[in-house]
N, C-alpha and C. Protein backbone atom coordinates (compact mmCIF):
# COMPACT_ATOMS: atom_id res chain seq x y z
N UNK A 1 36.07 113.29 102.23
CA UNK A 1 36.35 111.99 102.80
C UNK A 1 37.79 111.58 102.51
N UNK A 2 38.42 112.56 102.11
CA UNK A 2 39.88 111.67 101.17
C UNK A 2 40.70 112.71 101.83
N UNK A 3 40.22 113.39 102.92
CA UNK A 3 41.37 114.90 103.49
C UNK A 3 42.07 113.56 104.97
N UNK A 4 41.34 112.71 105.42
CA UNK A 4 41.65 111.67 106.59
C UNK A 4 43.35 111.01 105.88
N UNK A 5 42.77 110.57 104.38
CA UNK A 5 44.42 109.36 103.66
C UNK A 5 45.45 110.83 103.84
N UNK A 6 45.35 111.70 103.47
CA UNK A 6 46.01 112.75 103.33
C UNK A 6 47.37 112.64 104.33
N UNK A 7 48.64 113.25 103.66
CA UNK A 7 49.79 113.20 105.07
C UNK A 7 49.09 114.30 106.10
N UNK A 8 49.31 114.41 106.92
CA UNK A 8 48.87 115.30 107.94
C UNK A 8 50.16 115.49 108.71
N UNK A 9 51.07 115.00 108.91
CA UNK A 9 52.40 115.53 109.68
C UNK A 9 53.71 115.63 108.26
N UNK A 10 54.40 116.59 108.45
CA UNK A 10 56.10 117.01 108.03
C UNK A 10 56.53 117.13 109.34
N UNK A 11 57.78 116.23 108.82
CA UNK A 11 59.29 116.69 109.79
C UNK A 11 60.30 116.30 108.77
N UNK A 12 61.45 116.51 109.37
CA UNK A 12 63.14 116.64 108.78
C UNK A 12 63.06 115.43 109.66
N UNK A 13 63.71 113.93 109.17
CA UNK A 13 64.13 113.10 109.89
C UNK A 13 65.37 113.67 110.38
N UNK A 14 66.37 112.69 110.61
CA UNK A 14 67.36 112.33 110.76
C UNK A 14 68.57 112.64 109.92
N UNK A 15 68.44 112.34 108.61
CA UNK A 15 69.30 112.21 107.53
C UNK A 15 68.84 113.50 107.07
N UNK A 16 67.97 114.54 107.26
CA UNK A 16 67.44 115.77 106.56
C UNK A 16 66.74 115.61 105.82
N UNK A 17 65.74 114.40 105.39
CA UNK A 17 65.16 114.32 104.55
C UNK A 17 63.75 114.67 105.07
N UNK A 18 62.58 115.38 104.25
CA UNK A 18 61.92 115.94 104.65
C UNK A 18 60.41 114.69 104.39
N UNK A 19 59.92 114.51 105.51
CA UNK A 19 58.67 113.19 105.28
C UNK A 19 57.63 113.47 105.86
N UNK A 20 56.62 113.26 104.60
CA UNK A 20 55.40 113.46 104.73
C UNK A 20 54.55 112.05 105.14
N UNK A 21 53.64 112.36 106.41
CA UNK A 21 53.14 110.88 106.65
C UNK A 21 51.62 111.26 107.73
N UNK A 22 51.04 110.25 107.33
CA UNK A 22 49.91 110.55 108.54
C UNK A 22 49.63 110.03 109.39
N UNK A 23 51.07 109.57 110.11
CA UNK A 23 51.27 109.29 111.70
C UNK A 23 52.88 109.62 112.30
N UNK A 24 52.28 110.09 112.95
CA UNK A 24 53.28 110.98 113.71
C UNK A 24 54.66 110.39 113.86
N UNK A 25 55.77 111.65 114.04
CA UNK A 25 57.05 111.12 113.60
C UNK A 25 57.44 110.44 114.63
N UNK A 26 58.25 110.12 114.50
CA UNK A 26 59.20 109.03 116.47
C UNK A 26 59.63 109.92 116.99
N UNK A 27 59.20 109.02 117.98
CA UNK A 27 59.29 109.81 119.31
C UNK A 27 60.53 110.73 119.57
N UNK A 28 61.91 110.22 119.01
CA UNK A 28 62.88 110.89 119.15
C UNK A 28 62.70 112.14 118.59
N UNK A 29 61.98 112.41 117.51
CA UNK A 29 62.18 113.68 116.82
C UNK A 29 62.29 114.84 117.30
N UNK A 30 63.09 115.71 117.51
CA UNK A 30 62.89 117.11 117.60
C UNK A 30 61.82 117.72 117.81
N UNK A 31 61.27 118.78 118.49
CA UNK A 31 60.25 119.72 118.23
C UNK A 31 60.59 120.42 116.98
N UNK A 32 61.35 121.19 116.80
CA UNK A 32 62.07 122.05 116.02
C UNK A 32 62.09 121.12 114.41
N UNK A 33 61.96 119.79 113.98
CA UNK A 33 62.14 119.36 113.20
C UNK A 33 60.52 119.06 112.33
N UNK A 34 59.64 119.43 113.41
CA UNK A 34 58.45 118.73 113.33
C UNK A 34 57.95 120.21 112.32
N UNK A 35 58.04 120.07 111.10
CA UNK A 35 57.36 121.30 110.24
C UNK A 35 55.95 121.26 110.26
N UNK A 36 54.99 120.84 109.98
CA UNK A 36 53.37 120.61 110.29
C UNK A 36 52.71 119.47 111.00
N UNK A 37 51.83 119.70 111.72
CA UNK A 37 51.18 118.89 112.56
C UNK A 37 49.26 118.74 112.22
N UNK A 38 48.61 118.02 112.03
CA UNK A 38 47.71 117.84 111.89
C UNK A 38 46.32 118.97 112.34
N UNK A 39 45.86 119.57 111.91
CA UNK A 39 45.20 120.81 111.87
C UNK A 39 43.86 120.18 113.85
N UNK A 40 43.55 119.46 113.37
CA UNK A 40 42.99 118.71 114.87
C UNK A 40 43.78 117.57 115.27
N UNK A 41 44.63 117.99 116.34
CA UNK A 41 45.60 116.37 116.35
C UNK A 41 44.60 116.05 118.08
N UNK A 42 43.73 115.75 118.28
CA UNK A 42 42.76 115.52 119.35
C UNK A 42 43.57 114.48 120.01
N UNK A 43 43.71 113.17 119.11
CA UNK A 43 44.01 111.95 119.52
C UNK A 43 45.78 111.95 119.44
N UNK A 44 46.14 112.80 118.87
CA UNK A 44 48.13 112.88 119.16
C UNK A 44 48.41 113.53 120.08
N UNK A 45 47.85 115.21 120.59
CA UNK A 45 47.84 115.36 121.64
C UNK A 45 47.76 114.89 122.85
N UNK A 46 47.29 113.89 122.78
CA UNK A 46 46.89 112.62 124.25
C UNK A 46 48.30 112.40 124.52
N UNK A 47 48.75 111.96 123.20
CA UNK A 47 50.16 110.97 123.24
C UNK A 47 51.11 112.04 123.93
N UNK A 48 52.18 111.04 125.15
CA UNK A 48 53.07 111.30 125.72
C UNK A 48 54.35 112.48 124.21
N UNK A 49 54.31 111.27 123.81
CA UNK A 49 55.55 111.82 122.74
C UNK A 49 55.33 113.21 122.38
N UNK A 50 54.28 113.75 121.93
CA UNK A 50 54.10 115.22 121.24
C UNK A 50 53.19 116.02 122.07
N UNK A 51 53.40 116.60 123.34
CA UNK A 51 52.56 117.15 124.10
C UNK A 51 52.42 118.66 123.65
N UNK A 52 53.08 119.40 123.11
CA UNK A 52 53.43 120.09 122.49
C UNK A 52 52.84 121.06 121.26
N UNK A 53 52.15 119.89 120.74
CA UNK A 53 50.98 119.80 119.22
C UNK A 53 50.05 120.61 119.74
N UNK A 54 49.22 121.02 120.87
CA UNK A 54 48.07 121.97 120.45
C UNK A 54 48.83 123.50 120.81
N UNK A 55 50.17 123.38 121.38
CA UNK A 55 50.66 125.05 122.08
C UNK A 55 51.45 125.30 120.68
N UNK A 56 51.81 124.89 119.60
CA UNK A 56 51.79 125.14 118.29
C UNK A 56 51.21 125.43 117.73
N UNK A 57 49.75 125.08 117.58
CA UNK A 57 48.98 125.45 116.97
C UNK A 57 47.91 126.36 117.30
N UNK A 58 48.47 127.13 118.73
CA UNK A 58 47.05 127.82 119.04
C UNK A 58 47.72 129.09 118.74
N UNK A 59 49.03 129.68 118.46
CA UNK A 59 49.23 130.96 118.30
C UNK A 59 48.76 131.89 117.27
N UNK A 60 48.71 130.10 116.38
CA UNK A 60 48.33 130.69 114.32
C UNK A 60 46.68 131.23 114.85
N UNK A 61 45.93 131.78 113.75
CA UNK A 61 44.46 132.52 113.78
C UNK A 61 43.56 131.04 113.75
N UNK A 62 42.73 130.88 114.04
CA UNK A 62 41.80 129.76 113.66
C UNK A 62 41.55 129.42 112.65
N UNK A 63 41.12 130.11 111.28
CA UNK A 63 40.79 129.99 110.28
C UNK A 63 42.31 130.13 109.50
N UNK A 64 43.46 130.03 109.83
CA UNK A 64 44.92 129.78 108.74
C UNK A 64 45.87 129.29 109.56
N UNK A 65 45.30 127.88 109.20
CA UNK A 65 46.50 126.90 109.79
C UNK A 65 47.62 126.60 109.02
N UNK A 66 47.67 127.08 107.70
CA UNK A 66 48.92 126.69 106.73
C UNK A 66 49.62 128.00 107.17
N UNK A 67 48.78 129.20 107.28
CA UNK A 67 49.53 130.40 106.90
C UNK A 67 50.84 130.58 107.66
N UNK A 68 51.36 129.67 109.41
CA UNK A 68 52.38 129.93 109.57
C UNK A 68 53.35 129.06 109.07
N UNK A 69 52.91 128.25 108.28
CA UNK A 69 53.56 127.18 108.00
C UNK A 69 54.84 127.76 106.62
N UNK A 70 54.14 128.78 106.06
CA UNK A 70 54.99 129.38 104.81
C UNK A 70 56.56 130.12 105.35
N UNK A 71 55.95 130.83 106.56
CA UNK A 71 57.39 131.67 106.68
C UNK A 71 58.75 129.99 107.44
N UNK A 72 57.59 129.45 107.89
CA UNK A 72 58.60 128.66 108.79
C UNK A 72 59.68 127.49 108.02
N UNK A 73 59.08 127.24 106.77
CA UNK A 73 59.72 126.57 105.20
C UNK A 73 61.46 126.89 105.27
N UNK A 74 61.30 128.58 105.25
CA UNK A 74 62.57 128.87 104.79
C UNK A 74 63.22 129.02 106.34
N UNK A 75 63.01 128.98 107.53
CA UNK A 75 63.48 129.31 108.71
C UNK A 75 64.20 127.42 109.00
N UNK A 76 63.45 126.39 108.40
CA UNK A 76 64.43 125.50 109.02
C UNK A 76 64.76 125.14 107.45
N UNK A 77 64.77 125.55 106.36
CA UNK A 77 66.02 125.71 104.92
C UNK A 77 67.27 126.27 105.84
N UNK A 78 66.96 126.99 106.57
CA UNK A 78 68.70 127.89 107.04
C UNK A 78 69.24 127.10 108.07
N UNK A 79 68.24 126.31 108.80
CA UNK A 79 68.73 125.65 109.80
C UNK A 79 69.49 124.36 109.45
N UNK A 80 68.67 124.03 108.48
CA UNK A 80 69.41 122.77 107.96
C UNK A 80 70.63 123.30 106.94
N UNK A 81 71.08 124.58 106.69
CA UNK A 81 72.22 125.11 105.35
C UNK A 81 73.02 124.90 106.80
N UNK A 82 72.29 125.67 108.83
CA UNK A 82 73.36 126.13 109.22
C UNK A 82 73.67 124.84 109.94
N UNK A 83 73.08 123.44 109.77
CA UNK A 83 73.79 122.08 110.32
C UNK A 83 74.26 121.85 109.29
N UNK A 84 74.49 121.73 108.15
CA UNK A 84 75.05 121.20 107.08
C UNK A 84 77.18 121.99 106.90
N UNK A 85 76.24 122.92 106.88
CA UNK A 85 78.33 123.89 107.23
C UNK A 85 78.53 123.57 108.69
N UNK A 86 77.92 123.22 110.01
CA UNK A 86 78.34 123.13 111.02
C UNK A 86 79.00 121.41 110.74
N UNK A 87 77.93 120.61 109.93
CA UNK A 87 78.99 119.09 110.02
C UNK A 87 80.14 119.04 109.01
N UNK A 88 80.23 120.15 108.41
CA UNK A 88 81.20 119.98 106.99
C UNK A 88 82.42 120.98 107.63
N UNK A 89 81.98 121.64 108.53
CA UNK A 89 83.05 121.84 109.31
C UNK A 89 83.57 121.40 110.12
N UNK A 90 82.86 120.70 110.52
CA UNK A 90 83.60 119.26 112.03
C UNK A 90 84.39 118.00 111.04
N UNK A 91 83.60 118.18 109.63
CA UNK A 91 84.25 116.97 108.96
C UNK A 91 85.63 117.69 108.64
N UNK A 92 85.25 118.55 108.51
CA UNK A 92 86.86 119.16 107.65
C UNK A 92 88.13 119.07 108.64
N UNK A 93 87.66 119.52 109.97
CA UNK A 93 88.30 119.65 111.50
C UNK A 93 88.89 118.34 111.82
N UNK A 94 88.27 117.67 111.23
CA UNK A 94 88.77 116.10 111.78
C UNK A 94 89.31 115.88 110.69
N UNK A 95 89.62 116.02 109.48
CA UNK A 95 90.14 115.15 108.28
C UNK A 95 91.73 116.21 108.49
N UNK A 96 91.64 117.28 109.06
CA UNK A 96 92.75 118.39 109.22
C UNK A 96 93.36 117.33 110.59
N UNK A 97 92.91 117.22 111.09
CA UNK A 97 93.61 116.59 112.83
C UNK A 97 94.09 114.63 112.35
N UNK A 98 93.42 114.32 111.56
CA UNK A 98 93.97 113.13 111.19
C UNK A 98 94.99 113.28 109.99
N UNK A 99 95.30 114.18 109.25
CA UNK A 99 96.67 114.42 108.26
C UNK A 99 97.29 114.82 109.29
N UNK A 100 96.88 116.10 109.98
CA UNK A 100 98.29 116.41 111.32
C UNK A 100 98.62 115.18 112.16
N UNK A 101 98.01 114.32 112.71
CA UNK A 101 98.47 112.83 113.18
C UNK A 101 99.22 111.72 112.11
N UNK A 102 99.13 112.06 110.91
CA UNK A 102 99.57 111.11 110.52
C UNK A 102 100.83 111.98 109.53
N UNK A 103 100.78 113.47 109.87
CA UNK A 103 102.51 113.92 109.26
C UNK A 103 103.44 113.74 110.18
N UNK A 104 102.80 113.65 111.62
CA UNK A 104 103.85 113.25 112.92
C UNK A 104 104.18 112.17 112.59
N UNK A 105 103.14 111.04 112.76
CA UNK A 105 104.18 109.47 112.67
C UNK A 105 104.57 109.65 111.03
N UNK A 106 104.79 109.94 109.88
CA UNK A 106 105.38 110.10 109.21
C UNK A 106 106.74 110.69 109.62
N UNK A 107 106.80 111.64 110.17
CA UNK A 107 108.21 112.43 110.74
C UNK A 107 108.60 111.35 111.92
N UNK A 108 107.91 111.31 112.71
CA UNK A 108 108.63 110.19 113.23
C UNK A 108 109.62 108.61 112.74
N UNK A 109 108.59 108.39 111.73
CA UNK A 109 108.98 107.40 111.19
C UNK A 109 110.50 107.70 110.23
N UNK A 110 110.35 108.83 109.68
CA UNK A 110 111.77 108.93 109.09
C UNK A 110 112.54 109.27 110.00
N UNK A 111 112.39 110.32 111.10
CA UNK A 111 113.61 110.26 111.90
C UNK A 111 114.26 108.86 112.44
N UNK A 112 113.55 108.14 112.64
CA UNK A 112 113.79 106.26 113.20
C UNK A 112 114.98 106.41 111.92
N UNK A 113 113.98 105.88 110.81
CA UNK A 113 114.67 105.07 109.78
C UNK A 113 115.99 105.97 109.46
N UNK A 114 115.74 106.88 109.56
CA UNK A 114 117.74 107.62 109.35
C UNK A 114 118.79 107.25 110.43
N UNK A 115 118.28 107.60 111.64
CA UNK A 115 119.21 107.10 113.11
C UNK A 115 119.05 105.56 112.61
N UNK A 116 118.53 104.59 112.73
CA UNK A 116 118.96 103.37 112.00
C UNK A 116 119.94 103.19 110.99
N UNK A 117 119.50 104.05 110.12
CA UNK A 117 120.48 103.83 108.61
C UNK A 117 121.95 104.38 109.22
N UNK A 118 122.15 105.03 109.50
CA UNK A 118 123.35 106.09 110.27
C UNK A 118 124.23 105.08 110.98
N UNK A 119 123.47 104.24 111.96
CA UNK A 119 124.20 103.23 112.67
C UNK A 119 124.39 101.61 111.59
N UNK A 120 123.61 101.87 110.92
CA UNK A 120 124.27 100.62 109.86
C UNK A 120 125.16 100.81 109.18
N UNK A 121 125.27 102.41 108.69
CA UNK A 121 126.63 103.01 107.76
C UNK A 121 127.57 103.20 108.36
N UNK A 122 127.61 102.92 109.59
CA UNK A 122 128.64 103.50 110.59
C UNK A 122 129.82 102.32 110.34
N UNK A 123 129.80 100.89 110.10
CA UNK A 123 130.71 100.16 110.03
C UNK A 123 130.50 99.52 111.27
N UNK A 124 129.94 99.51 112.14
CA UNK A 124 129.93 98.18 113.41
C UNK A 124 129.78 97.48 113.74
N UNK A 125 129.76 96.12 114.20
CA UNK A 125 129.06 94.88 114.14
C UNK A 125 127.79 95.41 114.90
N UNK A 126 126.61 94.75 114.51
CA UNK A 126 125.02 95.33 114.99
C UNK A 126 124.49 93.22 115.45
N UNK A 127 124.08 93.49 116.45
CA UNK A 127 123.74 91.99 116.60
C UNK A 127 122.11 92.38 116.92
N UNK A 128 121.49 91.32 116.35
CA UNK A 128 119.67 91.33 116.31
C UNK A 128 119.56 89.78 116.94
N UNK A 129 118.46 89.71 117.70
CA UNK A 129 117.71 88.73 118.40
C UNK A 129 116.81 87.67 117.42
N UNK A 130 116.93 86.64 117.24
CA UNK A 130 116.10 85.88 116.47
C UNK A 130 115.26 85.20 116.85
N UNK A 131 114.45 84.59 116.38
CA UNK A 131 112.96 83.65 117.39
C UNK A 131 113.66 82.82 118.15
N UNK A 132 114.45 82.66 118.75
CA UNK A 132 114.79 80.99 119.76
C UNK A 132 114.96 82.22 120.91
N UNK A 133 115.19 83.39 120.80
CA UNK A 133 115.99 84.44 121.73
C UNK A 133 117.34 84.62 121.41
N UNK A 134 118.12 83.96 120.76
CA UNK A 134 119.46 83.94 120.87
C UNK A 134 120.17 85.45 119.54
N UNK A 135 121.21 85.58 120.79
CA UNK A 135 121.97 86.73 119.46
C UNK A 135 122.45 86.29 118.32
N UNK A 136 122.23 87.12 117.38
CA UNK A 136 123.01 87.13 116.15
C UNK A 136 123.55 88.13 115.42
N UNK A 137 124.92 88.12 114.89
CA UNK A 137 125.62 88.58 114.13
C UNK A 137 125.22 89.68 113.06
N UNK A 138 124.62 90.61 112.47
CA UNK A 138 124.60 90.65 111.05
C UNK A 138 125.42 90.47 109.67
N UNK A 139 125.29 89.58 109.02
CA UNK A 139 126.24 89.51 108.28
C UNK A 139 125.86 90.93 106.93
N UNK A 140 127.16 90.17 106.13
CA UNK A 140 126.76 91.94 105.09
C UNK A 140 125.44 91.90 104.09
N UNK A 141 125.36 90.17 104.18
CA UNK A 141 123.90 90.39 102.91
C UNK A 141 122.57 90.69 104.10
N UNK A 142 122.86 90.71 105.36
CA UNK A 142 121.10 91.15 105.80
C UNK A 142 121.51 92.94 105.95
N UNK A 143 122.74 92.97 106.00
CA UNK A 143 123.19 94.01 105.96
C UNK A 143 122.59 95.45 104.89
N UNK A 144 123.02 94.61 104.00
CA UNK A 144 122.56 95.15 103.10
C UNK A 144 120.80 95.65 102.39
N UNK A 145 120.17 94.01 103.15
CA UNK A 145 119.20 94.09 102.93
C UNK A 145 118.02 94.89 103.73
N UNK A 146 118.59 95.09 104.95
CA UNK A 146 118.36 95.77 106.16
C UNK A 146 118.11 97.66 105.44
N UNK A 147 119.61 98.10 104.71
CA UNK A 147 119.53 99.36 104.70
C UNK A 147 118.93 99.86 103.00
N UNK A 148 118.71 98.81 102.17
CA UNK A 148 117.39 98.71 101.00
C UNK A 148 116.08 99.11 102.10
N UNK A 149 116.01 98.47 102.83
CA UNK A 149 114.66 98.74 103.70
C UNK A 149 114.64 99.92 104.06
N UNK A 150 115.48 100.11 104.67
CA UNK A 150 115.60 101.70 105.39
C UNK A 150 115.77 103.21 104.75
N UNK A 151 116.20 102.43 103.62
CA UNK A 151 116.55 103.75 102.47
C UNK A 151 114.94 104.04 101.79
N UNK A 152 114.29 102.41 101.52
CA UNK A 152 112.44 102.92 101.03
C UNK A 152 112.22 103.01 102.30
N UNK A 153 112.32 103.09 103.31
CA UNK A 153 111.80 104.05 104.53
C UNK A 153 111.63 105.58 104.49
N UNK A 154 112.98 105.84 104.30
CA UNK A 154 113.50 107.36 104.07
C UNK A 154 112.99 108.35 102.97
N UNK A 155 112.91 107.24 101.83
CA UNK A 155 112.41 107.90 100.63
C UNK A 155 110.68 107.95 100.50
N UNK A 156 110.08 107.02 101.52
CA UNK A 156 108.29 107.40 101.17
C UNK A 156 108.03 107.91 102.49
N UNK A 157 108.90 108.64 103.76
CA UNK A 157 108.23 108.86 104.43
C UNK A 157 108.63 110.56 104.66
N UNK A 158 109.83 110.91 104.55
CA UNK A 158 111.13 111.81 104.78
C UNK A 158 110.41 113.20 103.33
N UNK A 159 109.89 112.49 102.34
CA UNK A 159 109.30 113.84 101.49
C UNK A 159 108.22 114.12 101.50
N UNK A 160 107.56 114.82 100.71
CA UNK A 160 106.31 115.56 100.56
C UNK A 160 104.93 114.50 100.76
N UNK A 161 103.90 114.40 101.35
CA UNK A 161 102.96 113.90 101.46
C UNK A 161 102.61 113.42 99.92
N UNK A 162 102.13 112.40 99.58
CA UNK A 162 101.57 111.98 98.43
C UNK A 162 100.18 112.40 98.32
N UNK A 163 100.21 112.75 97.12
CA UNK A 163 98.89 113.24 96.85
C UNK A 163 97.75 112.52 96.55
């Protein structure tokens, strides 16, 4: 009387975690994820979601319904080792393509800040736009303060990636 409370379905959710329960997984689930199914699923078979449940279970012998259940343990262990290196390789792929995006605008950014600095060392009058719109002059203290900026431009962007 106590084989009914019993889990009667395994699957691999989502997250890979493996759940034991005695009602059937969502609907989204995989076939392929669904590790055991209820030895008489009479009334799940009905259900739209798992049509599937008795052509699983009619290949095993009648009398050993666990027995295919042993080899199939370690067949989705590999499946889940071979999604686990397949996302740790897409993670890696992308963490590689976002340092290569961000050593460009790094290089970009120092090439700016030198052609800037270059034309401030040059000695010329440089006139900049201020909030009303109107031109202005640089004098030597924004001058100055201008190529302090440009020089910590040069120096955190122009060397070695920080570690």
């Amino acid at each position: 009387m106590a084989a009914p409370a019993l889990a009667q379905w395994q699957w691999i959710d989502n997250a890979g975690r493996k759940v034991y329960s005695d009602t059937a997984p969502p609907a989204g689930t995989p076939d392929k994820n669904i590790l055991k199914r209820p030895a008489a699923a009479g009334p799940m078979s009905a259900s739209p979601a798992h049509p599937p449940a008795p052509a699983a279970a009619s290949p095993a012998a009648p009398g050993e319904a666990a027995a295919p259940l042993v080899p199939q343990a370690p067949g989705v262990d590999k499946e889940l080792e071979a999604r686990k290196r397949e996302a740790e390789a897409a993670e890696a792929a992308k963490k590689k393509q976002e340092a290569e995006k961000l050593a460009r605008a790094r290089a970009e950014n120092c090439q700016r800040a030198k052609t800037a600095k270059t034309t401030l060392d040059s000695g010329q009058r440089l006139a900049t736009t201020n909030a009303k719109g109107e031109r202005e002059i640089m004098d030597d203290a924004r001058r100055a303060s201008e190529a302090q900026r440009l020089q910590q431009i040069i120096a955190s962007d122009c060397g070695p990636l920080p570690q």
